[in-house]
C-alpha atoms as a PDB file:
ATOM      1  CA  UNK A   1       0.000   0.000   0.000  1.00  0.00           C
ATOM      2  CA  UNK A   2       1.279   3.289  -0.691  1.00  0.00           C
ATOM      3  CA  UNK A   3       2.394   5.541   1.569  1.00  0.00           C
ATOM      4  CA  UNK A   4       2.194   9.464   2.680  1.00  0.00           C
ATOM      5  CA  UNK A   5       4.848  11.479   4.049  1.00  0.00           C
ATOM      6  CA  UNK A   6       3.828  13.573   6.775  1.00  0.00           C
ATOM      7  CA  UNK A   7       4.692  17.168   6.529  1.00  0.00           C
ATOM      8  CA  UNK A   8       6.892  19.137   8.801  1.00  0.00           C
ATOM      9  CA  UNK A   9       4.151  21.316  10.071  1.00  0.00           C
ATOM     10  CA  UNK A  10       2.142  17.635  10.522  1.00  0.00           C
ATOM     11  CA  UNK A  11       5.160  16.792  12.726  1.00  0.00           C
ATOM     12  CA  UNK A  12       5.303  19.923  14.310  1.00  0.00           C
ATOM     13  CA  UNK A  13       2.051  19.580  15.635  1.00  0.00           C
ATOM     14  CA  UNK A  14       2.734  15.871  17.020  1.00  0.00           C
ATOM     15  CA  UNK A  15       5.441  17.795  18.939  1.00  0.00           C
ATOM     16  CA  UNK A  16       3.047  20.199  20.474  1.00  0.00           C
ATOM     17  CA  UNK A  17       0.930  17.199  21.297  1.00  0.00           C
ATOM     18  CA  UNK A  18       3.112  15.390  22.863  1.00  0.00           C
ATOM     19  CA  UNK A  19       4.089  18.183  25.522  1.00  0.00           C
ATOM     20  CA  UNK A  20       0.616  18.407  26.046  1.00  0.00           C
ATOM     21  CA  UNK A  21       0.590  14.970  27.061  1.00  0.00           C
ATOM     22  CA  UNK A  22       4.128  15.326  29.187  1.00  0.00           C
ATOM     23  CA  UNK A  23       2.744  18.460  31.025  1.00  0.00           C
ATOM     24  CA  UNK A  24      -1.088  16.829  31.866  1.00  0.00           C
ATOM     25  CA  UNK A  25       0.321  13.470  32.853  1.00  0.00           C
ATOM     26  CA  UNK A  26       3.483  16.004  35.178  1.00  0.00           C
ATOM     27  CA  UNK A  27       0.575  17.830  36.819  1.00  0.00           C
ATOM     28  CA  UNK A  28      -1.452  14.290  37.341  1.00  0.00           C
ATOM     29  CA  UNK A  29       1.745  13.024  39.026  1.00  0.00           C
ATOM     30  CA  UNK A  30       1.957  15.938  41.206  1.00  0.00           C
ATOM     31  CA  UNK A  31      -1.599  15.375  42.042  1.00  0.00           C
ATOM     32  CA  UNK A  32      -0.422  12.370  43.661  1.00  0.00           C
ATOM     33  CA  UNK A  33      -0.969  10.051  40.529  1.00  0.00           C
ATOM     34  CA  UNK A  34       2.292   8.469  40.708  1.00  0.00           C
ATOM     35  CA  UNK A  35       1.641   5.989  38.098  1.00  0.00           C
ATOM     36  CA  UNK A  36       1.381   8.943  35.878  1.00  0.00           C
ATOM     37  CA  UNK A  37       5.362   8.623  35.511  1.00  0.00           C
ATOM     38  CA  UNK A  38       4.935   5.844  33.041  1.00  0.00           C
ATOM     39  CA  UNK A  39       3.105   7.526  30.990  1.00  0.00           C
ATOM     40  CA  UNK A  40       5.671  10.213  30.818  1.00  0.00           C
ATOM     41  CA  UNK A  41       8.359   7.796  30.038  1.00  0.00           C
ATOM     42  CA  UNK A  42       5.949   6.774  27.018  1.00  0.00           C
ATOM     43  CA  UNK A  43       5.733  10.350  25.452  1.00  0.00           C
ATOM     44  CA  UNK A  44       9.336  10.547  26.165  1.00  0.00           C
ATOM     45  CA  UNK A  45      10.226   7.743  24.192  1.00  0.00           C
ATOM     46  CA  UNK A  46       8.210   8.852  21.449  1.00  0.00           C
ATOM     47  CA  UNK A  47       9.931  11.795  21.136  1.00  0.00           C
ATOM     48  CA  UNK A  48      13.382  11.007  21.235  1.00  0.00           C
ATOM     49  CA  UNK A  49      14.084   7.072  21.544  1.00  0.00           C
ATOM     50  CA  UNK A  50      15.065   5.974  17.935  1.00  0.00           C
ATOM     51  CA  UNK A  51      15.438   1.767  16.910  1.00  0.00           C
ATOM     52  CA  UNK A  52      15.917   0.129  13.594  1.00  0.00           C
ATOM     53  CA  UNK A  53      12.622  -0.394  13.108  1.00  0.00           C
ATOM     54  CA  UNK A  54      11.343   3.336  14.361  1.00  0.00           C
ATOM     55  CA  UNK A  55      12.476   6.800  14.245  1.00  0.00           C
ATOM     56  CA  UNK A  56      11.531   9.283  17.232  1.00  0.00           C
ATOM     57  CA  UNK A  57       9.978  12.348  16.330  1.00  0.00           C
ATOM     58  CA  UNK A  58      13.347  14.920  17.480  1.00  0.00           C
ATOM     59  CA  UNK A  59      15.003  12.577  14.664  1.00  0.00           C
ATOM     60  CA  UNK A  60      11.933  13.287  12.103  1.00  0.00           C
ATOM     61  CA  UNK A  61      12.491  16.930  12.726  1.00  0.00           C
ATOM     62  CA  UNK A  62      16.418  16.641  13.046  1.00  0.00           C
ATOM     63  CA  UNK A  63      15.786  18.464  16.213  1.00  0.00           C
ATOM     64  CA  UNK A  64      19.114  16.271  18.393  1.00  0.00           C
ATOM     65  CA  UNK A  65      21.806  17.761  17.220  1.00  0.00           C
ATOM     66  CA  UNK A  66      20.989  21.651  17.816  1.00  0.00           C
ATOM     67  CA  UNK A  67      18.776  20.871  21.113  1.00  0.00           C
ATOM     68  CA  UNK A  68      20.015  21.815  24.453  1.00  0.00           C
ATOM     69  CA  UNK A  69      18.842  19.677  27.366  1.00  0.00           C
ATOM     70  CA  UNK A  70      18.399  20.998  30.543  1.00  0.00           C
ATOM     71  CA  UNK A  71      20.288  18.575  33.019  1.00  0.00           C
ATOM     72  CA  UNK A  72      19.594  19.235  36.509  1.00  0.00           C
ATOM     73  CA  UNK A  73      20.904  16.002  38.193  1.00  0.00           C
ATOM     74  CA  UNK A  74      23.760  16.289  40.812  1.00  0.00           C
ATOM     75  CA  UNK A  75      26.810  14.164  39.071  1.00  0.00           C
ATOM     76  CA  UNK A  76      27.657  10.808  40.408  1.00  0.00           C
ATOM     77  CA  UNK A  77      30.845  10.183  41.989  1.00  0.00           C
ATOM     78  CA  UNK A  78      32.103   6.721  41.698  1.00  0.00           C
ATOM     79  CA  UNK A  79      34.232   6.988  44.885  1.00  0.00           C
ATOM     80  CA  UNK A  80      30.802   8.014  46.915  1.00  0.00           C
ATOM     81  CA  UNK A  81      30.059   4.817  48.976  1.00  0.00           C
ATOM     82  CA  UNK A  82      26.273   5.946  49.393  1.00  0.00           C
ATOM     83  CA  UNK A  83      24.018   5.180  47.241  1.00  0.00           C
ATOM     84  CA  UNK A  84      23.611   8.387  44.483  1.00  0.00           C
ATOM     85  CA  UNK A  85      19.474   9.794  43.312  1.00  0.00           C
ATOM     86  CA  UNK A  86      20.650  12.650  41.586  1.00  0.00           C
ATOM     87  CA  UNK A  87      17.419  13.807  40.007  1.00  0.00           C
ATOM     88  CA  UNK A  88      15.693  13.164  43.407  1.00  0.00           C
ATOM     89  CA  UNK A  89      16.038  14.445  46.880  1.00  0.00           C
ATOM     90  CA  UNK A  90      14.110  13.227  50.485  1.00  0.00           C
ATOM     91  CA  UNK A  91      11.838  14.463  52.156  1.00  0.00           C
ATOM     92  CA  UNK A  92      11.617  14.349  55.594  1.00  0.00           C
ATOM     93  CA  UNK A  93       8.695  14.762  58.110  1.00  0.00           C
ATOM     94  CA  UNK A  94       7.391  12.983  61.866  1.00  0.00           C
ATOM     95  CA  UNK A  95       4.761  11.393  59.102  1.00  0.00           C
ATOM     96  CA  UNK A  96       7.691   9.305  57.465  1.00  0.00           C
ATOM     97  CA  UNK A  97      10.012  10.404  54.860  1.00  0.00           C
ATOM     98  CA  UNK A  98       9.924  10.164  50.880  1.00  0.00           C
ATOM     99  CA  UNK A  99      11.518  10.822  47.431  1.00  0.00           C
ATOM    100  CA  UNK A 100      10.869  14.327  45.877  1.00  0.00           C
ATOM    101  CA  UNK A 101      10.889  15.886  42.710  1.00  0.00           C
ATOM    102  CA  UNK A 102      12.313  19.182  43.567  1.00  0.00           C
ATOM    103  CA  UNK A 103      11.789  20.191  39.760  1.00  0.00           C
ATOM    104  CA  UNK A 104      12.814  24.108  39.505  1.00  0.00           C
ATOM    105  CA  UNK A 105      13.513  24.155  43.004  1.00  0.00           C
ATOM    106  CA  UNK A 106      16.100  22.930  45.676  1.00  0.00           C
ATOM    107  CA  UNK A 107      19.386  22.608  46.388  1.00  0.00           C
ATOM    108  CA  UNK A 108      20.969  21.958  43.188  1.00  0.00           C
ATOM    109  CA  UNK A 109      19.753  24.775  40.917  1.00  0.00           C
ATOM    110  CA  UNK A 110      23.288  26.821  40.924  1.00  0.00           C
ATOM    111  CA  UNK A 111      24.474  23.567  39.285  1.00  0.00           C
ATOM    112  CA  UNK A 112      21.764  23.203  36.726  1.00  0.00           C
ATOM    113  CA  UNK A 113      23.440  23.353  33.205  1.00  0.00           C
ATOM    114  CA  UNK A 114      22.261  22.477  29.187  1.00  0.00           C
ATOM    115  CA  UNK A 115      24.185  19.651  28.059  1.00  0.00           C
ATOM    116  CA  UNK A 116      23.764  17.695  24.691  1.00  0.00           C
ATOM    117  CA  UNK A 117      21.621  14.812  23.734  1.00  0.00           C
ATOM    118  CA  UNK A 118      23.832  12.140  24.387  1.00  0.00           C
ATOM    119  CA  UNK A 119      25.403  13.258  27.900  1.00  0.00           C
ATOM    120  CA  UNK A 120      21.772  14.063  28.780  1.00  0.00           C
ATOM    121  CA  UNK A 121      20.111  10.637  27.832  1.00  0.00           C
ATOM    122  CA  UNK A 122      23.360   9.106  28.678  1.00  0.00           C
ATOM    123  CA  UNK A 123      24.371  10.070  31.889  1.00  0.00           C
ATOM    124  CA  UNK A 124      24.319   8.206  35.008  1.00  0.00           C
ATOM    125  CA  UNK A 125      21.244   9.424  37.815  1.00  0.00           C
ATOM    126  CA  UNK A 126      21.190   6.026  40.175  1.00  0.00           C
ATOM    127  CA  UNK A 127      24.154   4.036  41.398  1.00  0.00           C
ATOM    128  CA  UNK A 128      22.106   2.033  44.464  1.00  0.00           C
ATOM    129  CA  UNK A 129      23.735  -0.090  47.054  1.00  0.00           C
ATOM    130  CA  UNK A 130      24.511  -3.124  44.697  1.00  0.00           C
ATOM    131  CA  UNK A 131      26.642  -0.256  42.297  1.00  0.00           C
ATOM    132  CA  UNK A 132      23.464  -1.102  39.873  1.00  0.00           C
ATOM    133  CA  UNK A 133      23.676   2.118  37.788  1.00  0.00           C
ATOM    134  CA  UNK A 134      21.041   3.334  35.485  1.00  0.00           C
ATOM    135  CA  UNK A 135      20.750   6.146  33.179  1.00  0.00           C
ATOM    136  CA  UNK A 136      18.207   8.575  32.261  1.00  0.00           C
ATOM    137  CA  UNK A 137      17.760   6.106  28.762  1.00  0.00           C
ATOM    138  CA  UNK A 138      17.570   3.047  31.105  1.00  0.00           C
ATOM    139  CA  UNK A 139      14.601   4.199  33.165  1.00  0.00           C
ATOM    140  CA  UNK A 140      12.846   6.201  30.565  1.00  0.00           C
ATOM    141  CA  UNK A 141      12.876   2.552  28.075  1.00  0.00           C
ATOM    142  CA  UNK A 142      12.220   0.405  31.419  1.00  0.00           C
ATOM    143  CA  UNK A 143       8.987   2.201  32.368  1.00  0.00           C
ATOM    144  CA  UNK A 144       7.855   2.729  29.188  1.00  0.00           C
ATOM    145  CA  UNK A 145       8.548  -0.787  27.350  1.00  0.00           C
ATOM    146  CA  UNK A 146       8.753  -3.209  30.296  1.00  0.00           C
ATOM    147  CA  UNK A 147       6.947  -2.140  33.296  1.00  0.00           C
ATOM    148  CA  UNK A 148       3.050  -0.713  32.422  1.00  0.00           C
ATOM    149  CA  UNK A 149       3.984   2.300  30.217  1.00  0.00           C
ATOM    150  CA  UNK A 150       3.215   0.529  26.952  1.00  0.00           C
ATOM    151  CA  UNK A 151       4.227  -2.663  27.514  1.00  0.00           C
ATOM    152  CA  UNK A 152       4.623  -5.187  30.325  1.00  0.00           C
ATOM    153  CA  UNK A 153       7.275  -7.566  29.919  1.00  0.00           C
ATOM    154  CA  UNK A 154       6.600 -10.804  32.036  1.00  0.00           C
ATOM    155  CA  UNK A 155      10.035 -10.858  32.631  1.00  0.00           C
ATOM    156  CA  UNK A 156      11.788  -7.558  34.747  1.00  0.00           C
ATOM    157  CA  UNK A 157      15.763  -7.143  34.416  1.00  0.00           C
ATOM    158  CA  UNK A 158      17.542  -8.294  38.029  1.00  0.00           C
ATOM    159  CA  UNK A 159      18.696  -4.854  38.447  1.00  0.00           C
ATOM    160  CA  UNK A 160      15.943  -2.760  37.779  1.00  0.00           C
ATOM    161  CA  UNK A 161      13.663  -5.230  39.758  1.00  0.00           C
ATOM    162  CA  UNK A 162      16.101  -4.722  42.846  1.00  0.00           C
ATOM    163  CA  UNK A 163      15.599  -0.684  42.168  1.00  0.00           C
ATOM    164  CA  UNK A 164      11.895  -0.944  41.968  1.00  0.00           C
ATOM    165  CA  UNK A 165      10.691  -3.707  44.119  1.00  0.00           C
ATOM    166  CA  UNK A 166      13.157  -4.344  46.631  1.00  0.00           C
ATOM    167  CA  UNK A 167      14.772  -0.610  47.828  1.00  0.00           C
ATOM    168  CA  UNK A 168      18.187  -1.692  46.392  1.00  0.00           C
ATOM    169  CA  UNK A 169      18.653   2.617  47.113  1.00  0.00           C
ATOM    170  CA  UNK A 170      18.736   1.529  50.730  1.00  0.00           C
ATOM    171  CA  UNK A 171      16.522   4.304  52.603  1.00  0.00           C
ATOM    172  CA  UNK A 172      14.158   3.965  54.870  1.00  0.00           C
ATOM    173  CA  UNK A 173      11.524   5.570  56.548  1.00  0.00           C
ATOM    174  CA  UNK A 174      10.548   5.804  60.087  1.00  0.00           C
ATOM    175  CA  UNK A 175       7.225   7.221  61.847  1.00  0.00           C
ATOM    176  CA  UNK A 176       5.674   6.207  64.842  1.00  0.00           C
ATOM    177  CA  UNK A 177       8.483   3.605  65.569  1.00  0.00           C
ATOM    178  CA  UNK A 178       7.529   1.919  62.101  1.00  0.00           C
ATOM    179  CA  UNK A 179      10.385   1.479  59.618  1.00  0.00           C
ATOM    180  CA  UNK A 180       9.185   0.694  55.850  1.00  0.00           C
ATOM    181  CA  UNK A 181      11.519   0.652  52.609  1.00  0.00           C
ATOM    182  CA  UNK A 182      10.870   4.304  50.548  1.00  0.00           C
ATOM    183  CA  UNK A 183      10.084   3.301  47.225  1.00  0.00           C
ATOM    184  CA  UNK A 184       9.532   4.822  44.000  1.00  0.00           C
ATOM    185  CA  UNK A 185      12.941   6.339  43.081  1.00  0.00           C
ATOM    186  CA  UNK A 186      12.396   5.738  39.766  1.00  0.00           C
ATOM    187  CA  UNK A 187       9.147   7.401  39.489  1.00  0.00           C
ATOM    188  CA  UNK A 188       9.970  10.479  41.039  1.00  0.00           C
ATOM    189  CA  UNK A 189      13.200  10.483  38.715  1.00  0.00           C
ATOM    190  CA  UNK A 190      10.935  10.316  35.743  1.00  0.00           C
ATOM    191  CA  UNK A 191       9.207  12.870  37.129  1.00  0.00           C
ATOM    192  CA  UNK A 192      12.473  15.002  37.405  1.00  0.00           C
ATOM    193  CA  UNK A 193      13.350  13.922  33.630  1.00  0.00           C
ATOM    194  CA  UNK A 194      10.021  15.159  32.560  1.00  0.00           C
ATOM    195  CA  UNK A 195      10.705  18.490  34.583  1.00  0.00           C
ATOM    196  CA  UNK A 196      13.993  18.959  32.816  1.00  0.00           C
ATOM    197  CA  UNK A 197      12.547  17.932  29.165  1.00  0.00           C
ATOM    198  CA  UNK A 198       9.491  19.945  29.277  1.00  0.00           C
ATOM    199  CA  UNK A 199      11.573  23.339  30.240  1.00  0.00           C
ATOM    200  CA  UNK A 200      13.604  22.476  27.358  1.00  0.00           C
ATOM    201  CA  UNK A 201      11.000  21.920  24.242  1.00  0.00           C
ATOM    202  CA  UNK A 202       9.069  25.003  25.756  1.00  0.00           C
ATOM    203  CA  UNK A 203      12.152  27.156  25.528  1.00  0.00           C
ATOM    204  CA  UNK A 204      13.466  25.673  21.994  1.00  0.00           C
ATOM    205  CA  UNK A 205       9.337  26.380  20.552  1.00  0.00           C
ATOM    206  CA  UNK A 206       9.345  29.943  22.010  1.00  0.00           C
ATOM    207  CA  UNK A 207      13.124  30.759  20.311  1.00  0.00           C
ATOM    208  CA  UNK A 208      12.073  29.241  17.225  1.00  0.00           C
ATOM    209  CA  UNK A 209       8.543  30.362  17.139  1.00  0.00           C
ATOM    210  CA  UNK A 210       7.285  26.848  15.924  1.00  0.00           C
END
């Protein structure tokens, strides 16, 4: 059957869509829709995971190689013997303690920098207590093609199912005497990734007036 080439405008538009989808399913999460993170990682990898078989729309619009990615995570030092979140802080009350986004916000925001696609998708953001390390890529495809984003694999890999299910991170939190595992690193990370990706498509559609 033949086929149509979409036009760039027709592209353009799936762009726009898509952020509409990252920024309702960001404001669902901080709603306290945590799930919403996987479908995050979805529009995520349809904008800018490319296979043999598929090409993500930043490659369509040859948008990688002049795109600046906000990066906002704190570097990971090998020689740290703590376990490294650096998209994600804690937060701590007398209810218990969790992960948080801190998004524009926090500690680390002198250090916020634009780096390129590569180091961005690239770059490390969870070393846990087993020196399992995983990269933005890692839990962006993980989410989205393996654990309920759009797809769930029957079958997890050892490493992320440490990170996810079993608090390979290592903290805990206590209330009330009660000690439970704090879960959901890697949602609140996706959360973080969204954060950073969102600031940077807004800012590259405003300067190019797309």
């Amino acid at each position: 059957m033949a086929k149509v080439k979409q036009t760039k405008e027709e592209l353009i538009s799936h762009l726009k869509e898509n952020l509409g989808f990252l920024k309702a399913s960001a404001t669902s999460f901080d709603n306290g829709n945590l799930g919403e993170a996987k479908r995050l990682a979805v529009s995520i990898r349809v904008l800018l995971h490319d296979t043999k078989q598929s090409k993500s729309l930043f490659r369509l619009l040859k948008l990688k190689q002049d795109f600046d990615f906000l990066d906002t995570a704190h570097d990971y030092d090998p020689a740290n013997l703590i376990s490294h979140h650096g998209l994600v802080g804690l937060r701590i009350s007398s209810e218990g303690s969790s992960y948080i986004a801190f998004l524009g916000d926090g500690p680390n925001t002198a250090a916020f920098k634009n780096i390129s696609f590569s180091q961005w998708w690239n770059k490390i953001v969870i070393s846990d207590s087993k020196k399992n390390q995983f990269t933005r890529k890692e839990l962006i495809l993980a989410l989205a093609n393996k654990d309920g984003g759009a797809h769930v694999d029957p079958n997890l890999d050892e490493a992320y199912a440490h990170l996810t299910r079993y608090n390979s991170v290592g903290w805990i939190s206590s209330s009330n005497g009660k000690e439970t595992p704090m879960n959901h690193v890697e949602l609140f990370s996706v959360r973080q990734i969204a954060y950073e990706f969102i600031e940077s498509l807004e800012k590259y559609i405003d300067e190019h007036k797309l």
